[in-house]
N, C-alpha and C. Protein backbone atom coordinates (compact mmCIF):
# COMPACT_ATOMS: atom_id res chain seq x y z
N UNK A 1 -77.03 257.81 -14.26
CA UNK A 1 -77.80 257.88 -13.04
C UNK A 1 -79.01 256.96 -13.20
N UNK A 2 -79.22 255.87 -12.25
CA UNK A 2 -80.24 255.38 -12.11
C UNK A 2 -81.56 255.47 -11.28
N UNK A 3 -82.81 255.68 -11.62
CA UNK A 3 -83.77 255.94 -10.42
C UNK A 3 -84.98 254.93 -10.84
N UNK A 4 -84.31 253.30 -9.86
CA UNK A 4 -85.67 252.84 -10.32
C UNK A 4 -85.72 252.04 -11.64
N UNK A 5 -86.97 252.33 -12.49
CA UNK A 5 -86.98 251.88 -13.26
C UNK A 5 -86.32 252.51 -14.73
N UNK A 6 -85.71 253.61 -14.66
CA UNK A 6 -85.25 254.26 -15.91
C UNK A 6 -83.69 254.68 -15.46
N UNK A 7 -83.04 254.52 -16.54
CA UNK A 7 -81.60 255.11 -16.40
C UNK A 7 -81.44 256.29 -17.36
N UNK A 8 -80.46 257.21 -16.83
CA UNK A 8 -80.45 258.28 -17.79
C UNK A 8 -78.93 258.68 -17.53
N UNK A 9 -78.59 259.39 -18.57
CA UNK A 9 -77.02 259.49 -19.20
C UNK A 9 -76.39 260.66 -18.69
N UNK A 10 -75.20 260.88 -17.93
CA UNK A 10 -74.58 261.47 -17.12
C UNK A 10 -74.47 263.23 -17.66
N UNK A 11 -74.02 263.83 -17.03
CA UNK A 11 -74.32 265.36 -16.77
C UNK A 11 -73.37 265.99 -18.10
N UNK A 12 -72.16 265.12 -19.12
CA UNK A 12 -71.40 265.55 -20.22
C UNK A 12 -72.35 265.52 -21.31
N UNK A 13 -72.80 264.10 -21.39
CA UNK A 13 -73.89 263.77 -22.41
C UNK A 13 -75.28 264.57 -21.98
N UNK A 14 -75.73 265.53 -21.53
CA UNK A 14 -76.80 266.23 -21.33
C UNK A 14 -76.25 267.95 -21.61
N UNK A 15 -75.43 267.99 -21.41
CA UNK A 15 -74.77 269.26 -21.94
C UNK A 15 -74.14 269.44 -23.32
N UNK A 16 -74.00 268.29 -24.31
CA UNK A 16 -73.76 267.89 -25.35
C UNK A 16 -75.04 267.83 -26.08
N UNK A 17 -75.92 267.02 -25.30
CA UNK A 17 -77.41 267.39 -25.99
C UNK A 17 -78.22 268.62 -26.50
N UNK A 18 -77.71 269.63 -25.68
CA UNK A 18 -78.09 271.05 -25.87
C UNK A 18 -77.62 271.71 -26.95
N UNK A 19 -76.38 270.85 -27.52
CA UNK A 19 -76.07 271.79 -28.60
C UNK A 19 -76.18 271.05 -29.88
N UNK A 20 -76.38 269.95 -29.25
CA UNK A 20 -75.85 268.51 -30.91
C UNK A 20 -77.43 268.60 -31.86
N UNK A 21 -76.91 269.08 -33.19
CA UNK A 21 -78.05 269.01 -34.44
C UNK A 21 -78.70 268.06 -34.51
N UNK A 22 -78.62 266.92 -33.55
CA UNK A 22 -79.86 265.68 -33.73
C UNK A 22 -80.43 265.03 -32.84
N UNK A 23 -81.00 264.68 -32.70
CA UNK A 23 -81.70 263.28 -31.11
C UNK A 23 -81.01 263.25 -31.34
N UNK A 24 -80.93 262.91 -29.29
CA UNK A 24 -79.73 262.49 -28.45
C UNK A 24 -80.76 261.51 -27.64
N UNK A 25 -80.50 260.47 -27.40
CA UNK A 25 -80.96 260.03 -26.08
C UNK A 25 -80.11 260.17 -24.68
N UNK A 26 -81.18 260.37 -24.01
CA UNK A 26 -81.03 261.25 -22.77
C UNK A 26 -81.57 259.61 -21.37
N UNK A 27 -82.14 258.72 -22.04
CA UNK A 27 -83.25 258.02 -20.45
C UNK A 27 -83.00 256.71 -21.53
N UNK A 28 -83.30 255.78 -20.68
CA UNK A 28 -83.89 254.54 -21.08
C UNK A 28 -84.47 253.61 -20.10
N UNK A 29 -85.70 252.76 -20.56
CA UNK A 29 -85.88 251.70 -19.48
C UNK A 29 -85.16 250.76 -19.38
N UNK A 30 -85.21 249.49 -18.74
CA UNK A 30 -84.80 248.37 -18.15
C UNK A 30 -85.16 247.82 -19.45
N UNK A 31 -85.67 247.75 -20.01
CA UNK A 31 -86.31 246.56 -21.45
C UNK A 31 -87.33 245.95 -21.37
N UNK A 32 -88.14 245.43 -22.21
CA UNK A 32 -89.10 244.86 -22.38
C UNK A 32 -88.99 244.22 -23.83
N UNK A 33 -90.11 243.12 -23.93
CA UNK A 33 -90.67 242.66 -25.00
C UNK A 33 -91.59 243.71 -25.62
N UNK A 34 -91.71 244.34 -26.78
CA UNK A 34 -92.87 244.95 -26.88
C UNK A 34 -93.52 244.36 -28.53
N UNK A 35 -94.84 243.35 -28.63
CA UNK A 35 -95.23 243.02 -29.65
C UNK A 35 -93.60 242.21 -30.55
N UNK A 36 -93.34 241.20 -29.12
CA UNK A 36 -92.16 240.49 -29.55
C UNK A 36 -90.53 240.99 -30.15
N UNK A 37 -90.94 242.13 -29.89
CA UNK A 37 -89.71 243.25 -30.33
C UNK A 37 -88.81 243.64 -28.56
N UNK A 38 -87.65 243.19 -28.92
CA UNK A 38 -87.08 242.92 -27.71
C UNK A 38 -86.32 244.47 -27.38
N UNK A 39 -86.65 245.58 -26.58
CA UNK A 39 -86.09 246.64 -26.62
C UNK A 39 -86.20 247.90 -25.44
N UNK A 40 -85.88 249.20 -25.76
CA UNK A 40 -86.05 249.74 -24.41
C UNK A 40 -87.15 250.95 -24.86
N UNK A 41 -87.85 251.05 -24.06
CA UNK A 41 -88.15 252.57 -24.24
C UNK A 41 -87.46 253.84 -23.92
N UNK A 42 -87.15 254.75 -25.02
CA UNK A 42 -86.03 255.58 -24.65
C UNK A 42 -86.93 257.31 -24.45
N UNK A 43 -86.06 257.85 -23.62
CA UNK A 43 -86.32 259.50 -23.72
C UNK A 43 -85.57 260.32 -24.60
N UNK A 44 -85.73 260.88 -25.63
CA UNK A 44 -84.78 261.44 -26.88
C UNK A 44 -85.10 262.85 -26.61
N UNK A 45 -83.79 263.74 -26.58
CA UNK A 45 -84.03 265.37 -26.21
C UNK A 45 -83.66 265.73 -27.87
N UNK A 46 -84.33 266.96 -28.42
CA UNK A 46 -84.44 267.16 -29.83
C UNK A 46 -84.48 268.95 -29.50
N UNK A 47 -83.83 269.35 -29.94
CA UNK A 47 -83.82 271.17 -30.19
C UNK A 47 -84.57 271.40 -28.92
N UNK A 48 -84.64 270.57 -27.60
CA UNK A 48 -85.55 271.65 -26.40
C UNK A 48 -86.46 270.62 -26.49
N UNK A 49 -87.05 270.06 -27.19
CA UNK A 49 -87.91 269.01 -26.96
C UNK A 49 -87.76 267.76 -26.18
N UNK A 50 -88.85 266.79 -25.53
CA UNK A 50 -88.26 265.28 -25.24
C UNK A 50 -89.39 265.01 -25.90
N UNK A 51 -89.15 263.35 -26.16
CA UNK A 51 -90.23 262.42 -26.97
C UNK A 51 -89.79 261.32 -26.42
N UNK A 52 -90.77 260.10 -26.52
CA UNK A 52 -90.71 259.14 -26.41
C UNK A 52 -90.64 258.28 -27.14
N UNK A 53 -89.44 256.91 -27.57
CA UNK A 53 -89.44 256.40 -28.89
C UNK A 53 -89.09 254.81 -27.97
N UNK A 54 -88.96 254.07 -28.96
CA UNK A 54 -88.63 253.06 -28.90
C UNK A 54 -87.12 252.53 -29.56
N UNK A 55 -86.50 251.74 -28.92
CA UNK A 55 -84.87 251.70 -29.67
C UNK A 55 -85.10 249.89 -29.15
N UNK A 56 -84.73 249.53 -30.44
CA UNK A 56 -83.93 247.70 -30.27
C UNK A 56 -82.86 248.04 -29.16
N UNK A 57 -82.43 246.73 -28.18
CA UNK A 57 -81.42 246.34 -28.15
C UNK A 57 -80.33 246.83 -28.55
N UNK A 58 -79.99 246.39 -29.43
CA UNK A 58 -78.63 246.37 -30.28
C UNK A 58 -78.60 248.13 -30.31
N UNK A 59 -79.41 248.88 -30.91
CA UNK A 59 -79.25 250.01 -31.46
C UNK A 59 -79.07 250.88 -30.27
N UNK A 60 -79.86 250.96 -28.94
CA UNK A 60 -79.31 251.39 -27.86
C UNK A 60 -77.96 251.24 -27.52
N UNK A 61 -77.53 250.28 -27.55
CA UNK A 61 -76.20 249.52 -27.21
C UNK A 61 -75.16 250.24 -28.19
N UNK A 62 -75.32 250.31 -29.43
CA UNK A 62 -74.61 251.25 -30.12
C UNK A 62 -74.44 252.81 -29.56
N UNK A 63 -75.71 253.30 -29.26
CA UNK A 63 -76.26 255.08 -28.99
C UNK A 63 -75.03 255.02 -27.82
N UNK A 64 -75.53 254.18 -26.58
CA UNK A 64 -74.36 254.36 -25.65
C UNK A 64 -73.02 254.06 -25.61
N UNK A 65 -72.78 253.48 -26.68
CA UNK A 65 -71.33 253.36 -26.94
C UNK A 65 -70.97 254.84 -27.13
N UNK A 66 -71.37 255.04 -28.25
CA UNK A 66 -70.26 256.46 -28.93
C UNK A 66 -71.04 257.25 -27.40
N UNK A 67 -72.11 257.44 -26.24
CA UNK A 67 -71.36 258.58 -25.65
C UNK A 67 -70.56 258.16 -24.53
N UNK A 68 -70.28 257.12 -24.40
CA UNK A 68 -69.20 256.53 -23.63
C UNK A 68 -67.78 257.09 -23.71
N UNK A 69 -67.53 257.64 -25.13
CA UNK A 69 -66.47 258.97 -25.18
C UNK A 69 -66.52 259.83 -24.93
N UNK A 70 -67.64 260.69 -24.72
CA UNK A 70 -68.34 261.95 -24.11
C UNK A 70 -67.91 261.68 -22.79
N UNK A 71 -68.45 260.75 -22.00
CA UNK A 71 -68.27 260.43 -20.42
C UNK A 71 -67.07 260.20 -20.02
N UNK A 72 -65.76 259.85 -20.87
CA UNK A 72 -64.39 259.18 -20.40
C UNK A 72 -63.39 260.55 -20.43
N UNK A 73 -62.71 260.77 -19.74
CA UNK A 73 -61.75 261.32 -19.61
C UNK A 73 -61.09 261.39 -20.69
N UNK A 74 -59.99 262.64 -21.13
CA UNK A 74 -59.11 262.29 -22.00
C UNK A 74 -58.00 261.72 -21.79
N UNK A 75 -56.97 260.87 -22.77
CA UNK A 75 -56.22 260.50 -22.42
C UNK A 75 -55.13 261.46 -21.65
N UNK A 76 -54.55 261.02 -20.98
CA UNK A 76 -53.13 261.77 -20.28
C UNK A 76 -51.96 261.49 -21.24
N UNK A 77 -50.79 262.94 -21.37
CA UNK A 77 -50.29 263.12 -22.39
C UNK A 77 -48.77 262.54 -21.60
C-alpha cells in the first residue's frame, strides 16, 4: 500500500510480523541520499514496538524479496 510518500507491506506480511522473533519491516520511504549513503528510511515493527532505522538500497531490496513469498499465493497442485 502506498500513501504518498511512504510505502508499507501488505496485510500477510503485517500479520506475520506479530508473531516473527525479529524486526520485520513494515514502511519504507521513496529514498534518499543520506550523508552520501544512498537508502530508504524504514519503519521496523519489533515485539509491539515500531522504530525508525535506516536500510541501504540493496538490503531493502533483499528484506522485500523474501516477503514477496509471504504475499504470493501458493502454488496450485
Amino acid at each position: 500500500m502506498e500513501t504518498g510518500e511512504f510505502t508499507y507491506v501488505g496485510p500477510e506480511v503485517v500479520t506475520w510480523a506479530r508473531t516473527a522473533n525479529r524486526p520485520v519491516v513494515i514502511g519504507w520511504d521513496a529514498g534518499n541520499s543520506l550523508i552520501g549513503r544512498n537508502g530508504h528510511a524504514v519503519v521496523m515493527y519489533d515485539g509491539g514496538t515500531l522504530r525508525a532505522e535506516w536500510l541501504s538500497t540493496r538490503d531493502l531490496g533483499s528484506v522485500l524479496a523474501d516477503y514477496a513469498e509471504l504475499e504470493s499465493p501458493p502454488p496450485a497442485d
